[in-house]
N, C-alpha and C. Protein backbone atom coordinates (compact mmCIF):
# COMPACT_ATOMS: atom_id res chain seq x y z
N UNK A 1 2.82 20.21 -61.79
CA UNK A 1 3.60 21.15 -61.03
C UNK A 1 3.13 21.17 -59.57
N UNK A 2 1.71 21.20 -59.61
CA UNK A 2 1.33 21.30 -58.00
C UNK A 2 1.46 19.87 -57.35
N UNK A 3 1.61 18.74 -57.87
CA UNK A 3 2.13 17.32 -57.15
C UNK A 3 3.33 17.75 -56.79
N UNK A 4 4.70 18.33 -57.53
CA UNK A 4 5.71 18.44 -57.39
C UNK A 4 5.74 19.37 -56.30
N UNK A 5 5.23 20.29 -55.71
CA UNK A 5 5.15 21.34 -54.73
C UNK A 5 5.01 20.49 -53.45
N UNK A 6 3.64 19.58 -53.70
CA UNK A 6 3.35 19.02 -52.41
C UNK A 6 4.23 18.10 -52.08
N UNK A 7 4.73 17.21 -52.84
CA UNK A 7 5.92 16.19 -52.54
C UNK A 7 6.76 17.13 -51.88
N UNK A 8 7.29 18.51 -52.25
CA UNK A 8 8.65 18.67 -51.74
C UNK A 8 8.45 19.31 -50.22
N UNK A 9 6.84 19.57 -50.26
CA UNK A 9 6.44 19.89 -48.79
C UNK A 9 6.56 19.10 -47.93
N UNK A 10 6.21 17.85 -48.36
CA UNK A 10 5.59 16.46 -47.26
C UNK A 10 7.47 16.17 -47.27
N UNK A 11 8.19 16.08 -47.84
CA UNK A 11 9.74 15.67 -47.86
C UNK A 11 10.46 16.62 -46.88
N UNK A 12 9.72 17.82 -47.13
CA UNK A 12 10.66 19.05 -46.11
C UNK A 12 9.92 18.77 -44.73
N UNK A 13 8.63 18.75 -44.60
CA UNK A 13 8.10 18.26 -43.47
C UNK A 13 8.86 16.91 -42.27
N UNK A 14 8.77 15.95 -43.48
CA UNK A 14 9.67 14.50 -43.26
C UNK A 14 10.97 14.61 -42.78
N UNK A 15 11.55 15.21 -43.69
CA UNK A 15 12.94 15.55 -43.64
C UNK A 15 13.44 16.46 -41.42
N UNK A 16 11.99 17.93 -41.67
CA UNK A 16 11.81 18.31 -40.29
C UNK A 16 11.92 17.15 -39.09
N UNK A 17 11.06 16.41 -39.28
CA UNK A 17 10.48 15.98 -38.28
C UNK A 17 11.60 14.90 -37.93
N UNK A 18 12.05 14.21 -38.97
CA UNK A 18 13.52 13.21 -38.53
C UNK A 18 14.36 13.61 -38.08
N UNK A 19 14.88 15.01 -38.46
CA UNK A 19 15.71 15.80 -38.01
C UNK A 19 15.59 16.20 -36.49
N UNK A 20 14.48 16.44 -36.00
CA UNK A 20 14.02 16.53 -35.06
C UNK A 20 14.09 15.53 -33.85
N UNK A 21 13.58 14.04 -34.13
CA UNK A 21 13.94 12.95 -33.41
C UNK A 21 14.94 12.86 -32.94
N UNK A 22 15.79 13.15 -34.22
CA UNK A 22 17.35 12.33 -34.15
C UNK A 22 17.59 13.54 -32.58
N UNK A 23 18.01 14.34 -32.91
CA UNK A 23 18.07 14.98 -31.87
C UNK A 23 18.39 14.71 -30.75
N UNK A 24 19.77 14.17 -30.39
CA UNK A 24 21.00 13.76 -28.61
C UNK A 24 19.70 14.36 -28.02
N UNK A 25 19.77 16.04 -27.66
CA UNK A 25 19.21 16.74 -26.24
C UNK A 25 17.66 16.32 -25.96
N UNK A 26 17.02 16.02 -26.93
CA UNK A 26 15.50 15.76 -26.98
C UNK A 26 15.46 14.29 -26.60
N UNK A 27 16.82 13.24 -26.85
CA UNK A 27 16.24 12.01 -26.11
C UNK A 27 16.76 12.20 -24.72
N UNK A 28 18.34 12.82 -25.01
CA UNK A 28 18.85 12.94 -23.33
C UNK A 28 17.37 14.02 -22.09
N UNK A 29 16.74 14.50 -22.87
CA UNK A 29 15.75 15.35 -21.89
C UNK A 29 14.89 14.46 -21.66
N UNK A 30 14.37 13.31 -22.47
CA UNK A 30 13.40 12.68 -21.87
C UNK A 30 14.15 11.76 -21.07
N UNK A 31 14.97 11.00 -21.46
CA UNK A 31 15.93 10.16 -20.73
C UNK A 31 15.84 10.53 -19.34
N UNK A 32 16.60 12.17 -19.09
CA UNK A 32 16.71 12.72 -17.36
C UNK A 32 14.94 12.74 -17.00
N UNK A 33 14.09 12.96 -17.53
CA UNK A 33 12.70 13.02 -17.23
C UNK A 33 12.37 11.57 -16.71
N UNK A 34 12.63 10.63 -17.15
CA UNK A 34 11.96 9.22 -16.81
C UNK A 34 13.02 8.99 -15.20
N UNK A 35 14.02 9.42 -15.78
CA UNK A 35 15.59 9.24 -14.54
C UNK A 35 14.50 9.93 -13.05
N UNK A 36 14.32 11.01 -13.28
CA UNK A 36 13.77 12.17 -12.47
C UNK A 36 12.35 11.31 -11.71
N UNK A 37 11.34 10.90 -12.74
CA UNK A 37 10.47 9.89 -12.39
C UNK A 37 10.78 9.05 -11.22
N UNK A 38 11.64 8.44 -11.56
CA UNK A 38 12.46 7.17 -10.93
C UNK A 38 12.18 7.33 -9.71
N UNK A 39 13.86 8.31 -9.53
CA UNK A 39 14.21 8.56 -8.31
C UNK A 39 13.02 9.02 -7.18
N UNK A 40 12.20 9.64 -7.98
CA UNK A 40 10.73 10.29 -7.33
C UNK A 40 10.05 9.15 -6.34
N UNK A 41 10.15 8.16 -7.36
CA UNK A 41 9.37 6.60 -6.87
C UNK A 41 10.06 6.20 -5.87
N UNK A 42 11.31 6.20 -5.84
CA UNK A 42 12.23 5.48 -5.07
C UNK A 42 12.27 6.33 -3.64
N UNK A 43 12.39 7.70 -4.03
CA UNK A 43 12.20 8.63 -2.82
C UNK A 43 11.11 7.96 -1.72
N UNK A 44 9.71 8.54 -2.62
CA UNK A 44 8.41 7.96 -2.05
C UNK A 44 8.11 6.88 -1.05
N UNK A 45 9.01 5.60 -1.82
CA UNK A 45 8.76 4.60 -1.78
C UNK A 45 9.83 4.36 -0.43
N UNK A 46 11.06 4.84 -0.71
CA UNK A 46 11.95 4.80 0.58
C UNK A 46 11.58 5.31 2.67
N UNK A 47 10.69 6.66 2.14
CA UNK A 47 9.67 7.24 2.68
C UNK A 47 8.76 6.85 3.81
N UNK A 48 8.03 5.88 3.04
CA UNK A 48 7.13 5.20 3.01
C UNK A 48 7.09 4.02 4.00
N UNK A 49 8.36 3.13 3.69
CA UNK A 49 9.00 2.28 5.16
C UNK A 49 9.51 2.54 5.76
N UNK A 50 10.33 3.70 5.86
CA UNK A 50 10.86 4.46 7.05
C UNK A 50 9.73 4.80 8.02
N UNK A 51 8.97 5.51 7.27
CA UNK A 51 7.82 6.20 8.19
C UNK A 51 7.07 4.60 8.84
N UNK A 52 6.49 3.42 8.39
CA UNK A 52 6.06 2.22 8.44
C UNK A 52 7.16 1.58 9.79
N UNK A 53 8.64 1.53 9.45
CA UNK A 53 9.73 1.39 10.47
C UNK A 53 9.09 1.84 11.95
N UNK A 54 9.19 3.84 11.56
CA UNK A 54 9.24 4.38 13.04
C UNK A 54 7.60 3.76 13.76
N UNK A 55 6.56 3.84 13.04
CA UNK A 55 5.21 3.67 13.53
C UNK A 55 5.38 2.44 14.12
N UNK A 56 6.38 1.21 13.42
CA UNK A 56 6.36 -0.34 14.03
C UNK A 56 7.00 0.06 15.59
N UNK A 57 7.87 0.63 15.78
CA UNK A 57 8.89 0.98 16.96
C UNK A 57 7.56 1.33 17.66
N UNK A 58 7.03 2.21 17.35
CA UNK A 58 6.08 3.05 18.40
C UNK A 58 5.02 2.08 18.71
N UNK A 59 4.64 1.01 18.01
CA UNK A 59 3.85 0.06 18.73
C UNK A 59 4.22 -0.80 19.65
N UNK A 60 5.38 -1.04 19.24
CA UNK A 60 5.67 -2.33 20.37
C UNK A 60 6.37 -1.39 21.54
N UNK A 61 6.59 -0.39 21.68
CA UNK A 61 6.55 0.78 23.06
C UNK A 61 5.07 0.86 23.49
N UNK A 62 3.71 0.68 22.46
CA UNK A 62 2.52 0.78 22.67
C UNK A 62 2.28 -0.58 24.07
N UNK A 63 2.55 -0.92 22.93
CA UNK A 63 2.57 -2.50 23.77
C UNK A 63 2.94 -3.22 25.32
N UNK A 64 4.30 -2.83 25.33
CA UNK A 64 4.69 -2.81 26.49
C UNK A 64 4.12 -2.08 27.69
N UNK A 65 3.36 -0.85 27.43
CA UNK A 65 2.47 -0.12 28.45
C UNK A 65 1.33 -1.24 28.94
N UNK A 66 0.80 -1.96 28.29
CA UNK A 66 -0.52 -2.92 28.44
C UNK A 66 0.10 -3.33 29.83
N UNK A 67 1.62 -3.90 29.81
CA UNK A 67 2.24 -4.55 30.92
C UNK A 67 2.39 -3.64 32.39
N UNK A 68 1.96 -2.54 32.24
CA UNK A 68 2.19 -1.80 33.65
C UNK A 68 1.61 -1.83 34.32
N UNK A 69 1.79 -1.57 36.26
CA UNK A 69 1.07 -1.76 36.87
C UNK A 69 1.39 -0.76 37.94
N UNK A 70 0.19 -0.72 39.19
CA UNK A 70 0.58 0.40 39.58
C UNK A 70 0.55 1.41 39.50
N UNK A 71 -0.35 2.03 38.84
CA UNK A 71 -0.44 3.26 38.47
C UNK A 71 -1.32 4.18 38.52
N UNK A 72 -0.61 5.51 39.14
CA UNK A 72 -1.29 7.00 39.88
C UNK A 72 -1.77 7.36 38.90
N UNK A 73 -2.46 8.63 39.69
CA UNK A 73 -2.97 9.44 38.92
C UNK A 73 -2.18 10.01 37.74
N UNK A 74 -1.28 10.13 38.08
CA UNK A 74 0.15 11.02 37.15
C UNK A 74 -0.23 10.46 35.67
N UNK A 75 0.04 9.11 36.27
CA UNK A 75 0.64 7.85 34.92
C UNK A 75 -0.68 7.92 33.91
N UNK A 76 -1.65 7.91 34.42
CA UNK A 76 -3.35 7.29 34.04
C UNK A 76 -2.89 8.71 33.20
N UNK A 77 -2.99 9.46 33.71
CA UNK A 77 -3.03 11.06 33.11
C UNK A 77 -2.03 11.23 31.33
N UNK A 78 -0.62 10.75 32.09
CA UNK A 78 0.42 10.58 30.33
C UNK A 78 0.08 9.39 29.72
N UNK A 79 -0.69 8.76 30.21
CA UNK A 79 -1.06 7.69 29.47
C UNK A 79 -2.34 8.18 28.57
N UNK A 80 -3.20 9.18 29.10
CA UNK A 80 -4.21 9.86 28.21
C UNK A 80 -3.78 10.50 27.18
N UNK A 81 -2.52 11.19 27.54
CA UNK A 81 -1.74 11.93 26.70
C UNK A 81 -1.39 11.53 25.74
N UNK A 82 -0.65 10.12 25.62
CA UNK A 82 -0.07 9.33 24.73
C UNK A 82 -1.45 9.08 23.87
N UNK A 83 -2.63 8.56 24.31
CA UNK A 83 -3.47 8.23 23.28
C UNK A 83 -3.96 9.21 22.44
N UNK A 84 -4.43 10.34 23.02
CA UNK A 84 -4.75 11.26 22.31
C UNK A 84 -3.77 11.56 21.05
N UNK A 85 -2.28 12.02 21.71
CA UNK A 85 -1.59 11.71 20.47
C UNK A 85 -1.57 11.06 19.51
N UNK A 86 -1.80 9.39 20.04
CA UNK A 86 -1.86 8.80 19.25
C UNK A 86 -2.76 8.70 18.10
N UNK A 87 -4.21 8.85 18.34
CA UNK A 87 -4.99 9.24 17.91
C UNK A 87 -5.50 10.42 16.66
N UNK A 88 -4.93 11.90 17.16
CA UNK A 88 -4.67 12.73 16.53
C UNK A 88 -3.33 12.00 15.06
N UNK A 89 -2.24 11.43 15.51
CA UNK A 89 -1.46 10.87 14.63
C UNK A 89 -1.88 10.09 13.29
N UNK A 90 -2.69 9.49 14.38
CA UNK A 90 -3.63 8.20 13.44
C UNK A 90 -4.14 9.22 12.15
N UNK A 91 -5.06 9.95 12.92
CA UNK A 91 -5.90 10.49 11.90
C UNK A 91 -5.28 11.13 10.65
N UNK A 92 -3.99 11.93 11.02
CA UNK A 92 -3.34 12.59 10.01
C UNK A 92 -2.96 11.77 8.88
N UNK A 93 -2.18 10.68 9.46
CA UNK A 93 -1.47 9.42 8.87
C UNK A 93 -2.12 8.81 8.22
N UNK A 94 -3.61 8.65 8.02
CA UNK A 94 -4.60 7.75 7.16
C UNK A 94 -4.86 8.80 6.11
N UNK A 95 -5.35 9.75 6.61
CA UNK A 95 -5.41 10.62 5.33
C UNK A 95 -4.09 11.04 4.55
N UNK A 96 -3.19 10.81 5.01
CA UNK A 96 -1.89 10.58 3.84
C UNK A 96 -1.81 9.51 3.66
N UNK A 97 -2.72 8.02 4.09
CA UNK A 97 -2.54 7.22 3.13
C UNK A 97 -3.66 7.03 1.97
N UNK A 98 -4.60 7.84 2.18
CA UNK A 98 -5.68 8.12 1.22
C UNK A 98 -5.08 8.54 0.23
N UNK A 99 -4.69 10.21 0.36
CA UNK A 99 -4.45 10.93 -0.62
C UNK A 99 -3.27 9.91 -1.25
N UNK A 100 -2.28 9.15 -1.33
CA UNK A 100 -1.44 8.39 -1.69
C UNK A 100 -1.47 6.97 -2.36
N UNK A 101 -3.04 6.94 -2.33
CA UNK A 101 -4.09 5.72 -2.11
C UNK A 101 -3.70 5.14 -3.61
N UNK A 102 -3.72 6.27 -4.62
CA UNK A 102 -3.33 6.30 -6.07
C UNK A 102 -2.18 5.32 -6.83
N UNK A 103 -1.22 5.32 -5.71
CA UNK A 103 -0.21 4.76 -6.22
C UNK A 103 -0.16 3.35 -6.15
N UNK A 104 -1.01 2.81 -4.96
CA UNK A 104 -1.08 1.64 -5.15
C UNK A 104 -2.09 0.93 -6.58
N UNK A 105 -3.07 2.10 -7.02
CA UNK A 105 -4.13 1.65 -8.10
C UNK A 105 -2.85 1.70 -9.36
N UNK A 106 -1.81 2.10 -9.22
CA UNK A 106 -1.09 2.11 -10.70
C UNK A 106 0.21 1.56 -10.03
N UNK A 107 0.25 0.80 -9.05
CA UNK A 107 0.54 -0.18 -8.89
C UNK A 107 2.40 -0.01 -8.79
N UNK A 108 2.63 1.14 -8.15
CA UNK A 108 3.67 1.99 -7.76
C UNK A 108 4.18 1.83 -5.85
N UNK A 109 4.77 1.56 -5.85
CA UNK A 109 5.23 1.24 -4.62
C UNK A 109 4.19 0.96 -3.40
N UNK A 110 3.59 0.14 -4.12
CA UNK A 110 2.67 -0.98 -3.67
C UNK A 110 3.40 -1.70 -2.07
N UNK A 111 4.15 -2.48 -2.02
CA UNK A 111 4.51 -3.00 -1.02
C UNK A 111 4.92 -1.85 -0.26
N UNK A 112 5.50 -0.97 -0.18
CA UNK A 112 5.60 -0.13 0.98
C UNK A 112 4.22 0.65 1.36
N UNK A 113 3.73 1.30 0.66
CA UNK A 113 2.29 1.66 1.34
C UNK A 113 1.50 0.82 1.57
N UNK A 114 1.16 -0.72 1.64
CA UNK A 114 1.06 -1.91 2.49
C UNK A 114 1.50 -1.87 3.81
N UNK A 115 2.91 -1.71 4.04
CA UNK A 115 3.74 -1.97 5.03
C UNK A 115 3.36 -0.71 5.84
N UNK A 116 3.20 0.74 5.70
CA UNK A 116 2.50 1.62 5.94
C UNK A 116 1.27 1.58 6.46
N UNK A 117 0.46 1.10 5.58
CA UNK A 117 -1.02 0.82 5.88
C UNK A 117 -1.37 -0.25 7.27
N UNK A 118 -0.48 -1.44 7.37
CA UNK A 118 -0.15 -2.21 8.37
C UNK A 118 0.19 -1.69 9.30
N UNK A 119 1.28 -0.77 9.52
CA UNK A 119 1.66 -0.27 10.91
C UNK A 119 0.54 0.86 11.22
N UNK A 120 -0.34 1.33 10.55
CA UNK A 120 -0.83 2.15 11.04
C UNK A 120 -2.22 1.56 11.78
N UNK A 121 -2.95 0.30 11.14
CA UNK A 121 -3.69 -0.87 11.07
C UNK A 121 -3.49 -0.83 12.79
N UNK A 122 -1.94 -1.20 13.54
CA UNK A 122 -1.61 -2.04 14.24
C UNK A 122 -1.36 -0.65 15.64
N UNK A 123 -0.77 0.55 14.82
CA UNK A 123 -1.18 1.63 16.21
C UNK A 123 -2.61 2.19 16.58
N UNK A 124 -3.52 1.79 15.68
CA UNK A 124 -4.83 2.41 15.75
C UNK A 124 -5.52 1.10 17.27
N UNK A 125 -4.95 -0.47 16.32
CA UNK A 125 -5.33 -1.65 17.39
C UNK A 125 -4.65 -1.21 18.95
N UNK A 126 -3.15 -0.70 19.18
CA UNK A 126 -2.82 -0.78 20.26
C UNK A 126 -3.25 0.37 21.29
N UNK A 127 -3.19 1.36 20.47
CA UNK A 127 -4.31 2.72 20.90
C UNK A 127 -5.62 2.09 21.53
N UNK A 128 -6.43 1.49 20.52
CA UNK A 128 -7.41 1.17 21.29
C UNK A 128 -7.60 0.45 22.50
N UNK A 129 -6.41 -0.72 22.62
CA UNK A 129 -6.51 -1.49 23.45
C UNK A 129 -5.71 -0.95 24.68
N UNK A 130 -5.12 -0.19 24.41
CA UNK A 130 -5.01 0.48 25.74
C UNK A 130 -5.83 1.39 26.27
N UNK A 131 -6.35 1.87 25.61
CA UNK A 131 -8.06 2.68 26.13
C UNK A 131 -8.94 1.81 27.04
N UNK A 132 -9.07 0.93 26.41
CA UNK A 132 -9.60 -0.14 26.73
C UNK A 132 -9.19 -0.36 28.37
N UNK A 133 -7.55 -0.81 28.25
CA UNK A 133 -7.41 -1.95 29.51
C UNK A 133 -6.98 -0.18 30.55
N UNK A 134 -6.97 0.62 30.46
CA UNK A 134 -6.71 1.75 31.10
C UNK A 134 -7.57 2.41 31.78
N UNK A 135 -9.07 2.44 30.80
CA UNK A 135 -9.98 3.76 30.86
C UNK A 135 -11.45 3.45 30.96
N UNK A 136 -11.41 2.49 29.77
CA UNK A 136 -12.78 1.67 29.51
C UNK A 136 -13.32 0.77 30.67
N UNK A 137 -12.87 -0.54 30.61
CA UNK A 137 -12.82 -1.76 31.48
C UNK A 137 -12.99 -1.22 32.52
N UNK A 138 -12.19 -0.44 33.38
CA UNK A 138 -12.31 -0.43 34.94
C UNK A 138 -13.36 0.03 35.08
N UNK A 139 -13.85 1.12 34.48
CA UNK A 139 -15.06 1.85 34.65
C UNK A 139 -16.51 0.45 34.36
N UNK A 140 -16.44 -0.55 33.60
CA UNK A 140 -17.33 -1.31 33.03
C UNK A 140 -17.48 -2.10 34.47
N UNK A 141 -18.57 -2.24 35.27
CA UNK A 141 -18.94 -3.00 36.77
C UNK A 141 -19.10 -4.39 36.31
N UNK A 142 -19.53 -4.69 35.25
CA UNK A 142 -19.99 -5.70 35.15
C UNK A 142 -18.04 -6.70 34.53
N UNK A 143 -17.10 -5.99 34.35
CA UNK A 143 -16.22 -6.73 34.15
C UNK A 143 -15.29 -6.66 35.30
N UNK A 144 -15.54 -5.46 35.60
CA UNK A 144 -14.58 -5.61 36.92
C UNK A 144 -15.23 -6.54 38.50
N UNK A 145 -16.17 -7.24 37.86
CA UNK A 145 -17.13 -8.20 38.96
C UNK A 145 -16.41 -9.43 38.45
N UNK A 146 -16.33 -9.65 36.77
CA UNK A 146 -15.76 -10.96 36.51
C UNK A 146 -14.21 -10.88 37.00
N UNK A 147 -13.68 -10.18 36.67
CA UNK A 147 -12.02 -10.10 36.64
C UNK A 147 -11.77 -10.19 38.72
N UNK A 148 -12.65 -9.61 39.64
CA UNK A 148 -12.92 -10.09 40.48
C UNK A 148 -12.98 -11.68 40.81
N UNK A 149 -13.85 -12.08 40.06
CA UNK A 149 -14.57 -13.11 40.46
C UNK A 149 -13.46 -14.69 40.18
N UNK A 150 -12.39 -13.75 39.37
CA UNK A 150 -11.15 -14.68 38.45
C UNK A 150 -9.98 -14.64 39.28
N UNK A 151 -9.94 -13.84 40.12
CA UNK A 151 -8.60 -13.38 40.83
C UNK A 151 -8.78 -14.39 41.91
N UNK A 152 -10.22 -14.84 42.41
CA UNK A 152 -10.06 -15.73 43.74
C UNK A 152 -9.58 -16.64 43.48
């Protein structure tokens, strides 16, 4: 009698739990859950080269400053401005690619936080090098003797 009890438990159990699977709303809920996932990635990931896009634009505007000449006090001055910005930018921008750092270890929109990581790689280089040919260098005697010494 008590085999017969437990069989009809483990059957009603069985019986529960299939009943349960089968269940349209319980696959359609995970279904919209993975959907929801997705789009999340795709968001992110869309994000991700946009932001990579605008930073590329802003370098090669970086860039083109290297080419100026001529220049007052005014200019020397928004040109400090611009780095600092830039700078301050930098800094924010790396630590959102830290905290984000994750997705590339699970291997989640990998190529765009690359492409990210690159443009930011490449405003940190042009930042510097305009410090450099702006702020640094002139002040350095011993280069402004060579760059002298090159012009004759």
């Amino acid at each position: 009698m008590e085999c017969t009890t437990t069989k009809s438990r483990i059957q009603e159990t069985f019986n529960e739990v299939t009943e349960l699977s089968n269940k349209k709303n319980i696959k359609a809920a995970h279904e919209l859950a993975i959907n929801k996932l997705l789009d999340s990635i795709c968001k992110v990931r869309d994000i991700l080269f946009e932001r990579a896009s605008l930073i590329s634009e802003l370098n090669l505007k970086m860039a083109k400053l290297s080419h100026l000449e001529n220049l007052d006090d005014e200019c020397f001055e928004m040109i400090r401005k611009i780095l600092d910005q830039s700078k301050a930018f930098h800094h924010k921008a790396i630590r959102n690619y830290v905290e984000l750092n994750w997705l590339i270890r699970k291997g989640i929109a990998t190529e765009a936080m690359h492409a990210y990581k690159d443009a930011l790689n490449d405003l940190k280089e042009y930042t510097e090098d305009l410090e450099d040919l702006f702020f640094n260098l002139p002040d350095d005697k011993e280069f402004a003797n060579r760059i002298e010494m090159l012009s004759r």
